[in-house]
N, C-alpha and C. Protein backbone atom coordinates (compact mmCIF):
# COMPACT_ATOMS: atom_id res chain seq x y z
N UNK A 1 21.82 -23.04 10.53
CA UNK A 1 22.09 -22.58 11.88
C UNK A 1 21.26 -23.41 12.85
N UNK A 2 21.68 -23.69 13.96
CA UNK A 2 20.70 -24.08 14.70
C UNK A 2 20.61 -23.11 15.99
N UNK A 3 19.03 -23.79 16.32
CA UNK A 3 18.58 -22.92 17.20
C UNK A 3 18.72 -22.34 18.47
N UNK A 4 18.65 -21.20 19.10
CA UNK A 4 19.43 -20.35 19.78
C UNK A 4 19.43 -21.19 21.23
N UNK A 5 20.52 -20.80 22.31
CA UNK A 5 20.45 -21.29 23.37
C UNK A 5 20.78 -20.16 24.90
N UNK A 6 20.67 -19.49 24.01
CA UNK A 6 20.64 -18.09 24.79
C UNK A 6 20.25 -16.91 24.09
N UNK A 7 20.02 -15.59 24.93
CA UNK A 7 19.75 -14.49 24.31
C UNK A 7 20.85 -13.79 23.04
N UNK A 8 19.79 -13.33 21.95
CA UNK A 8 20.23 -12.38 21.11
C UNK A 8 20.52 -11.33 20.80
N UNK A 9 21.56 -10.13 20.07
CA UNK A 9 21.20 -9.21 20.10
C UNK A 9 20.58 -8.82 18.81
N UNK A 10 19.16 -8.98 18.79
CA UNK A 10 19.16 -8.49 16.95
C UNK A 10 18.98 -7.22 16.14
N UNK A 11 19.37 -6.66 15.65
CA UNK A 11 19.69 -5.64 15.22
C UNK A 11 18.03 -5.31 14.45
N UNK A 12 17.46 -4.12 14.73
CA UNK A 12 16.81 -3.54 13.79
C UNK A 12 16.48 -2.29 13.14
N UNK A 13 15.29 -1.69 12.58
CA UNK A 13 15.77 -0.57 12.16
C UNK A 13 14.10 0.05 12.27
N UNK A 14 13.76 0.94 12.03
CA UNK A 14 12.55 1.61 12.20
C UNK A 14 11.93 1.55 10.54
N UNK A 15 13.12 1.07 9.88
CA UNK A 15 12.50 1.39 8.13
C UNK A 15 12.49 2.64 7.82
N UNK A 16 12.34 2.61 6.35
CA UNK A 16 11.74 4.07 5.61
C UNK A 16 10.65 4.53 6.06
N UNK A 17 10.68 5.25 6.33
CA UNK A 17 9.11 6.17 6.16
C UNK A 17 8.50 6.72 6.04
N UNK A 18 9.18 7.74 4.69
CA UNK A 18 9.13 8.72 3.83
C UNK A 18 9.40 8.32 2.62
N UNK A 19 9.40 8.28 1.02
CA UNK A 19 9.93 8.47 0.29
C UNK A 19 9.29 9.05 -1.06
N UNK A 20 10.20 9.51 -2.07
CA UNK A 20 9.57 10.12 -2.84
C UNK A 20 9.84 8.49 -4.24
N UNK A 21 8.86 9.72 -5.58
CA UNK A 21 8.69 8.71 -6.62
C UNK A 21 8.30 9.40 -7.51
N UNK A 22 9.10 9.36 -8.36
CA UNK A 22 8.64 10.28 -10.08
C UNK A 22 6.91 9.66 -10.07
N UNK A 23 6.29 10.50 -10.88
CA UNK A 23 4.98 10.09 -11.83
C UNK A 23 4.95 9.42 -12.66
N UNK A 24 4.35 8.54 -13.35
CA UNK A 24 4.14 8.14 -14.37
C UNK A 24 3.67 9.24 -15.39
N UNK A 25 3.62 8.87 -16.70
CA UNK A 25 3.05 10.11 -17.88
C UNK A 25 1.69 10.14 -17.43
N UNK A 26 0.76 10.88 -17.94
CA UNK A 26 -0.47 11.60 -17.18
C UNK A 26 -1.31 10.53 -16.31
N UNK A 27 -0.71 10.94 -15.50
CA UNK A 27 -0.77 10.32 -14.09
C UNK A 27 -1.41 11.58 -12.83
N UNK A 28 -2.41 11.23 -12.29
CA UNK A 28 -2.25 11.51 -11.14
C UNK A 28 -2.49 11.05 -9.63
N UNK A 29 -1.95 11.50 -8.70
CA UNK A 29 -2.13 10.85 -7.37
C UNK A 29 -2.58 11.50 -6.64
N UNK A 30 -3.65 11.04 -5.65
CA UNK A 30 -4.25 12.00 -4.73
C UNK A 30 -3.69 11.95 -3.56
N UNK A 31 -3.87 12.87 -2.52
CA UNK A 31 -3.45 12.74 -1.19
C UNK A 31 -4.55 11.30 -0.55
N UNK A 32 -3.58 11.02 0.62
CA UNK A 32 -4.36 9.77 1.03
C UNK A 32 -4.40 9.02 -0.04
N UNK A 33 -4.20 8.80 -1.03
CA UNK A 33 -4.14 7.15 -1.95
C UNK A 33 -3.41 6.25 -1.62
N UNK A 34 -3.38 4.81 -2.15
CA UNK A 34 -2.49 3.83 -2.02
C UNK A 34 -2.04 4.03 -3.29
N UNK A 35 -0.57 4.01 -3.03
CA UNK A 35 0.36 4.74 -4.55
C UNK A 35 1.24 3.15 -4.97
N UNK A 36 1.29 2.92 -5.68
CA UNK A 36 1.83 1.58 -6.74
C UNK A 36 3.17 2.33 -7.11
N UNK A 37 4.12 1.29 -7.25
CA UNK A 37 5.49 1.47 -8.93
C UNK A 37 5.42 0.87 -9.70
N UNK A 38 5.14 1.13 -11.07
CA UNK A 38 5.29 0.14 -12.33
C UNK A 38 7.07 -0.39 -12.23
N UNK A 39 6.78 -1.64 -12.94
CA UNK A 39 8.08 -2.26 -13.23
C UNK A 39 9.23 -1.29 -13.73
N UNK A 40 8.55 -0.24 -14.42
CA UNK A 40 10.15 1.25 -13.96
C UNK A 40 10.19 1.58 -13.02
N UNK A 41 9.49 1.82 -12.59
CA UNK A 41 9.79 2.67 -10.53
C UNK A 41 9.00 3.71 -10.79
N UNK A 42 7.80 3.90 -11.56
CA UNK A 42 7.40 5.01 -11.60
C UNK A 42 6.23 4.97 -10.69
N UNK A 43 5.65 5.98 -10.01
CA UNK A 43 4.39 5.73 -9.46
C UNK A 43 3.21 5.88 -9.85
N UNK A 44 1.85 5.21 -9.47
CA UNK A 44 0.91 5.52 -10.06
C UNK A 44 -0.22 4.76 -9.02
N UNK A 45 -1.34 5.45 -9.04
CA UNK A 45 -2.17 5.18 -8.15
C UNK A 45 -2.69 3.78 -8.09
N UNK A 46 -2.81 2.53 -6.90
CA UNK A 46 -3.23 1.35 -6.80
C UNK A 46 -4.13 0.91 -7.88
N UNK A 47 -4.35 -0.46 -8.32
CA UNK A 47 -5.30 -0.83 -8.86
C UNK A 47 -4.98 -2.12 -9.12
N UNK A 48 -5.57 -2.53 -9.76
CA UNK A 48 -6.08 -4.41 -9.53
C UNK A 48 -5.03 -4.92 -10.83
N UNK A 49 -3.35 -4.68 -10.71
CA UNK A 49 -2.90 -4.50 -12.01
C UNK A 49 -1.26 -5.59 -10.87
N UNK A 50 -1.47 -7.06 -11.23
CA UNK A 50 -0.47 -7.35 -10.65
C UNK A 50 1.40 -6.99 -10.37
N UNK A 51 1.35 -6.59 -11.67
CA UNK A 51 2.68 -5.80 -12.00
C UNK A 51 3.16 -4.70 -11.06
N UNK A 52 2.16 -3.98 -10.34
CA UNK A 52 2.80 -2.62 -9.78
C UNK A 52 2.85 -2.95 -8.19
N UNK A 53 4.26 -2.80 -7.63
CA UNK A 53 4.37 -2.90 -6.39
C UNK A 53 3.58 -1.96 -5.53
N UNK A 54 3.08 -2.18 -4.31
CA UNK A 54 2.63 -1.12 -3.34
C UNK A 54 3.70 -0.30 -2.66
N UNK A 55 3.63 0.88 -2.42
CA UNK A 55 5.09 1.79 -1.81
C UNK A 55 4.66 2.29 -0.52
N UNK A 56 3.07 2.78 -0.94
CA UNK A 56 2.64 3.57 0.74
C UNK A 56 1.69 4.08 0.22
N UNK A 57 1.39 5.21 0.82
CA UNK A 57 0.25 6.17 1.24
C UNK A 57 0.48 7.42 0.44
N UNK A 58 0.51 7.91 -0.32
CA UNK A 58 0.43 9.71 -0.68
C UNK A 58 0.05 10.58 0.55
N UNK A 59 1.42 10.70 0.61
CA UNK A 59 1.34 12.26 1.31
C UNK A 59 0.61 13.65 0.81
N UNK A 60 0.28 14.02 -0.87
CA UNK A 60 -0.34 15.17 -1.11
C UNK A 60 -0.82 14.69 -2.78
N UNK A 61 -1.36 15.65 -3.07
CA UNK A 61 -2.01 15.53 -4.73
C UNK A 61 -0.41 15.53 -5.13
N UNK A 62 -0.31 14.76 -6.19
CA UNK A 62 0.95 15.07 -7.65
C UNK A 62 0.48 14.60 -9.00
N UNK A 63 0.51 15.21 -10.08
CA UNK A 63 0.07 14.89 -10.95
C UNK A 63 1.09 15.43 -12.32
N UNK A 64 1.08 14.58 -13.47
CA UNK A 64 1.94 14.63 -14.81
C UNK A 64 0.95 15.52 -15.83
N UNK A 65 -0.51 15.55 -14.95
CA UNK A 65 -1.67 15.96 -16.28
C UNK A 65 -1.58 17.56 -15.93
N UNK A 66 -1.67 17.87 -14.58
CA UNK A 66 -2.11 19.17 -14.69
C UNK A 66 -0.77 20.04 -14.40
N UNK A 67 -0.93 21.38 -14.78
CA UNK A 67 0.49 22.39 -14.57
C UNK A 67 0.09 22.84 -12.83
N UNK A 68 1.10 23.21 -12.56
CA UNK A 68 1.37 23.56 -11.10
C UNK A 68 1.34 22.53 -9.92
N UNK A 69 1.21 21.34 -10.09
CA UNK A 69 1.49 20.28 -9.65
C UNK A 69 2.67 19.40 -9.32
N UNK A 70 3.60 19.10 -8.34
CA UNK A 70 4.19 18.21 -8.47
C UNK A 70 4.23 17.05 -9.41
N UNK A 71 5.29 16.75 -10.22
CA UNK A 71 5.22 15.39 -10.80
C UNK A 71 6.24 13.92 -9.94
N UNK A 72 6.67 14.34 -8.73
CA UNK A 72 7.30 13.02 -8.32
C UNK A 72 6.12 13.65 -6.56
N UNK A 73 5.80 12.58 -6.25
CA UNK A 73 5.15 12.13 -4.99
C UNK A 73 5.85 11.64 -3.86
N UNK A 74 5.64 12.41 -2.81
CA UNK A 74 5.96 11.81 -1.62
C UNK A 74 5.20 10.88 -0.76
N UNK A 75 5.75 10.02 -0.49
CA UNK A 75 5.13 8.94 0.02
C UNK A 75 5.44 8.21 1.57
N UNK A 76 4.15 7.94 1.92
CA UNK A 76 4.47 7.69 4.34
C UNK A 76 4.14 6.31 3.94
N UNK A 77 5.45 5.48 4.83
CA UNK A 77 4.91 4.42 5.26
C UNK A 77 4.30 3.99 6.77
N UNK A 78 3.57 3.18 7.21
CA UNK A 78 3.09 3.23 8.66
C UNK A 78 1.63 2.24 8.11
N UNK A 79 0.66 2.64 9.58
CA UNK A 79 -0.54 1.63 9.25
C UNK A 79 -1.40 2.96 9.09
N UNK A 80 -2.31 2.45 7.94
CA UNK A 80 -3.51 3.69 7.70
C UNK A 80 -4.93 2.69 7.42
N UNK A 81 -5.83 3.93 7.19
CA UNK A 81 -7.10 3.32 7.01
C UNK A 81 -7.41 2.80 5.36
N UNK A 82 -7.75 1.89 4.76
CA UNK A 82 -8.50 2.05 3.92
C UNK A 82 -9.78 1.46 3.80
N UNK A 83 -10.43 1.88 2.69
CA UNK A 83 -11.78 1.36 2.58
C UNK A 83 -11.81 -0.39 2.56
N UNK A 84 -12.58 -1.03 3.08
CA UNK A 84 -12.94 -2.16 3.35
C UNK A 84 -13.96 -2.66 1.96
N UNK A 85 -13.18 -3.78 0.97
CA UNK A 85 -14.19 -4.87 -0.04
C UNK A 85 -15.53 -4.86 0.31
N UNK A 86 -16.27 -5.62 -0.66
CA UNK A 86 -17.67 -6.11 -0.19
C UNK A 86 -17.71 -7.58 -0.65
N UNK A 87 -18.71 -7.84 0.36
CA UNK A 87 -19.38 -9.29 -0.31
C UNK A 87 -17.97 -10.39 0.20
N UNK A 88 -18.02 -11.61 -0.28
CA UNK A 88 -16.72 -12.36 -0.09
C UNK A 88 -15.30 -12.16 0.33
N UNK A 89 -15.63 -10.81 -0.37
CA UNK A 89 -13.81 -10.43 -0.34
C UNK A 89 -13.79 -9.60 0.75
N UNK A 90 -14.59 -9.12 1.64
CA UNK A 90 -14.72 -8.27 2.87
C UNK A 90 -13.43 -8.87 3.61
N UNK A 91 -12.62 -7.96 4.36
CA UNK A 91 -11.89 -8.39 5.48
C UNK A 91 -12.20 -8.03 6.83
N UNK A 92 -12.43 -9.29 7.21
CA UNK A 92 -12.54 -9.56 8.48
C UNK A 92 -11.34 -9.41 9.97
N UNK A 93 -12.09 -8.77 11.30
CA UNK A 93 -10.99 -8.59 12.05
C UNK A 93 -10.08 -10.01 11.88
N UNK A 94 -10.75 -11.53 12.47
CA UNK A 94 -10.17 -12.75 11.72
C UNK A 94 -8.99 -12.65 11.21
N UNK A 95 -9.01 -11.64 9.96
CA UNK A 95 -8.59 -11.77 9.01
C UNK A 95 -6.52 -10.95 9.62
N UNK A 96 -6.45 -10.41 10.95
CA UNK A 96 -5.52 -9.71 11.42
C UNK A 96 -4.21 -10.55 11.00
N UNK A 97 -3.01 -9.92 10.09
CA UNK A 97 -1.68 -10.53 10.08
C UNK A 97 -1.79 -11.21 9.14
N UNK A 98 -2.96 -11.32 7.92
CA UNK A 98 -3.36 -11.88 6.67
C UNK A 98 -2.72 -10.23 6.04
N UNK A 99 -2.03 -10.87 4.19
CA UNK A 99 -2.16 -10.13 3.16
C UNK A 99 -3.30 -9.18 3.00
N UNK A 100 -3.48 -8.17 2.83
CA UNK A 100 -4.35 -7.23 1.85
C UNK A 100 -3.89 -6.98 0.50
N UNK A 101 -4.97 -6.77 -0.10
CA UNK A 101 -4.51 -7.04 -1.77
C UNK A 101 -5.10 -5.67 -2.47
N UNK A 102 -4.79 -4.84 -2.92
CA UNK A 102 -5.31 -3.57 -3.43
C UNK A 102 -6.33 -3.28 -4.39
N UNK A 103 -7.97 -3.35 -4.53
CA UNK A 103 -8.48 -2.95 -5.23
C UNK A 103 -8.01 -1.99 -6.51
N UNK A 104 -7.87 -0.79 -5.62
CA UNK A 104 -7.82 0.39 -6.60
C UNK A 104 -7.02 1.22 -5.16
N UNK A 105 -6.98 2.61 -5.89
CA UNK A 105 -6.01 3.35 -4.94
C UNK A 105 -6.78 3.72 -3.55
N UNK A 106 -8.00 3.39 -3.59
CA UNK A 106 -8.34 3.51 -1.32
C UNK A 106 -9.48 2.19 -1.03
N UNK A 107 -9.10 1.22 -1.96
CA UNK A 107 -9.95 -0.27 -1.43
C UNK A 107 -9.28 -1.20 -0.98
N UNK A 108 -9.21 -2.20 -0.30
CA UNK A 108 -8.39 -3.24 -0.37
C UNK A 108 -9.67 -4.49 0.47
N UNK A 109 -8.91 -6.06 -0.07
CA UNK A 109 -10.02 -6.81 -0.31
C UNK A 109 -8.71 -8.21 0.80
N UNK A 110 -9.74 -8.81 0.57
CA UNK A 110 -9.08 -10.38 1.42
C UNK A 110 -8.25 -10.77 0.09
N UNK A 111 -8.47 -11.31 -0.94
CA UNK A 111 -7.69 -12.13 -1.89
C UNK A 111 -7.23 -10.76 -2.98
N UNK A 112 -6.66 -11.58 -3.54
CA UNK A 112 -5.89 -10.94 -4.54
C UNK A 112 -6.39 -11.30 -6.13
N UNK A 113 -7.70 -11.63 -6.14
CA UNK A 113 -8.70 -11.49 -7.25
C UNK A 113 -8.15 -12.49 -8.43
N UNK A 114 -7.72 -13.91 -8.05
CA UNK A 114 -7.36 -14.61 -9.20
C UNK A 114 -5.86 -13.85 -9.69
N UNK A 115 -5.19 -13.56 -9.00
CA UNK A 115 -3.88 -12.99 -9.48
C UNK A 115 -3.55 -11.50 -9.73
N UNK A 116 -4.38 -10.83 -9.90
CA UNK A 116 -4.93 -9.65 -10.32
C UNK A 116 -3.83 -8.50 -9.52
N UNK A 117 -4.58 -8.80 -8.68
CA UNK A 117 -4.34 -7.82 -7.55
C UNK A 117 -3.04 -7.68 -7.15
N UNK A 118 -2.51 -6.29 -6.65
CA UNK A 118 -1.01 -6.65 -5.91
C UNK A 118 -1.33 -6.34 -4.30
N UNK A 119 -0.28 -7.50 -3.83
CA UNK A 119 -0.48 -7.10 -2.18
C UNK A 119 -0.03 -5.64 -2.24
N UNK A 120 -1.40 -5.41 -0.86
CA UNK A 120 -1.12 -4.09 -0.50
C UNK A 120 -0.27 -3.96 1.18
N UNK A 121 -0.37 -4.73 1.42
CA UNK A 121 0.17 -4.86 2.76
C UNK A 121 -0.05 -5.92 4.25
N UNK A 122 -0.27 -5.91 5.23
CA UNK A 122 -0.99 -6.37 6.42
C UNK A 122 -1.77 -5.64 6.85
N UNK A 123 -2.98 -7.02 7.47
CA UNK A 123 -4.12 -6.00 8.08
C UNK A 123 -3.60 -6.37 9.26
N UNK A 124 -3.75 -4.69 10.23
CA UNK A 124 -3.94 -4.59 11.63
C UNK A 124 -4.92 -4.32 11.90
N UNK A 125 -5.77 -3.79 11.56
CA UNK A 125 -7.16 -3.94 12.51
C UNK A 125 -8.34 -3.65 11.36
N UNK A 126 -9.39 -3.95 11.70
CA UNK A 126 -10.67 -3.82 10.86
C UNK A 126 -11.55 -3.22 11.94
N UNK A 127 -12.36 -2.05 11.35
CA UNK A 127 -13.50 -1.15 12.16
C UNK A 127 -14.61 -0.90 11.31
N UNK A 128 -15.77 0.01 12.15
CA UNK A 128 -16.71 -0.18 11.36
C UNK A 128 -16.46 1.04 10.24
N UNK A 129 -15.38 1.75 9.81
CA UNK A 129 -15.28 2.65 9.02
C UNK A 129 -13.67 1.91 7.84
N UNK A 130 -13.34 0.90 7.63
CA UNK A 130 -12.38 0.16 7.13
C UNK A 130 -11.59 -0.61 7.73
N UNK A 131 -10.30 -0.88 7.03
CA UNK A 131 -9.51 -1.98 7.58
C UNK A 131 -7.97 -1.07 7.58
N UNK A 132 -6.97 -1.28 8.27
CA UNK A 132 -5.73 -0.67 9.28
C UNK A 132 -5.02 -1.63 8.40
N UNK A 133 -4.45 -1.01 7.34
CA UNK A 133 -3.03 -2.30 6.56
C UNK A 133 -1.84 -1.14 6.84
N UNK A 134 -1.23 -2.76 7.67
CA UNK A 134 0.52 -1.74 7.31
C UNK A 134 1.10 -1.92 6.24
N UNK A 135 1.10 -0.89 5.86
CA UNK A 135 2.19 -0.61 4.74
C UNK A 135 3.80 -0.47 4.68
């Protein structure tokens, strides 16, 4: 295509920004976590495990281990807080519209740990209480 020579209309959409997700087998998820899908679609709480996509945020506890618990999780997408790396891997404001890469289910770091890691999203802002990734 080449490039435009007048105005566009481009179509967009607000996205998902709710959804749910079975558990994995004894699994659980906390409210406020960064929630992963294994290569089935199952969910399971973030961690430094390149295989599992990032989905969002946990909306409430769900868990496969304990009785009276939900076993599929609902899940918000949007920008939230999480805990901010240490040392090297700290993200920096700098660092705004760069990848975040998921520690574990409420860390996230500048790199993605030698492969390790799965992106967790974009950083929007860094404070003195964490870093703002959209998810």
């Amino acid at each position: 295509m080449t490039a435009l020579t007048n105005d566009r209309n481009t179509l967009h959409t607000n996205g998902f920004h709710h959804l749910a997700r079975e558990l994995a087998p004894a699994t659980t998820v906390y409210a406020g976590s960064l929630v992963g899908q294994t290569l089935g679609g199952l969910a399971v709480p973030a961690s430094a495990q390149a295989s599992i996509t990032i989905l969002g945020c946990a909306r409430h506890r769900a868990s496969t281990e304990l009785a009276g618990l939900p076993t599929s999780v609902a899940i918000d997408r949007g920008v939230f807080r999480f805990a901010n790396s240490g040392g090297g891997d700290a993200i920096a404001l700098g660092d705004y519209g760069k990848t975040a890469y998921a520690v574990d289910d409420q860390t996230v770091a500048k790199t993605n740990g030698g492969g390790v890691r799965p992106a967790a999203g974009v950083i929007r802002n860094v404070d003195a209480l964490g870093v703002w990734i959209e998810l």
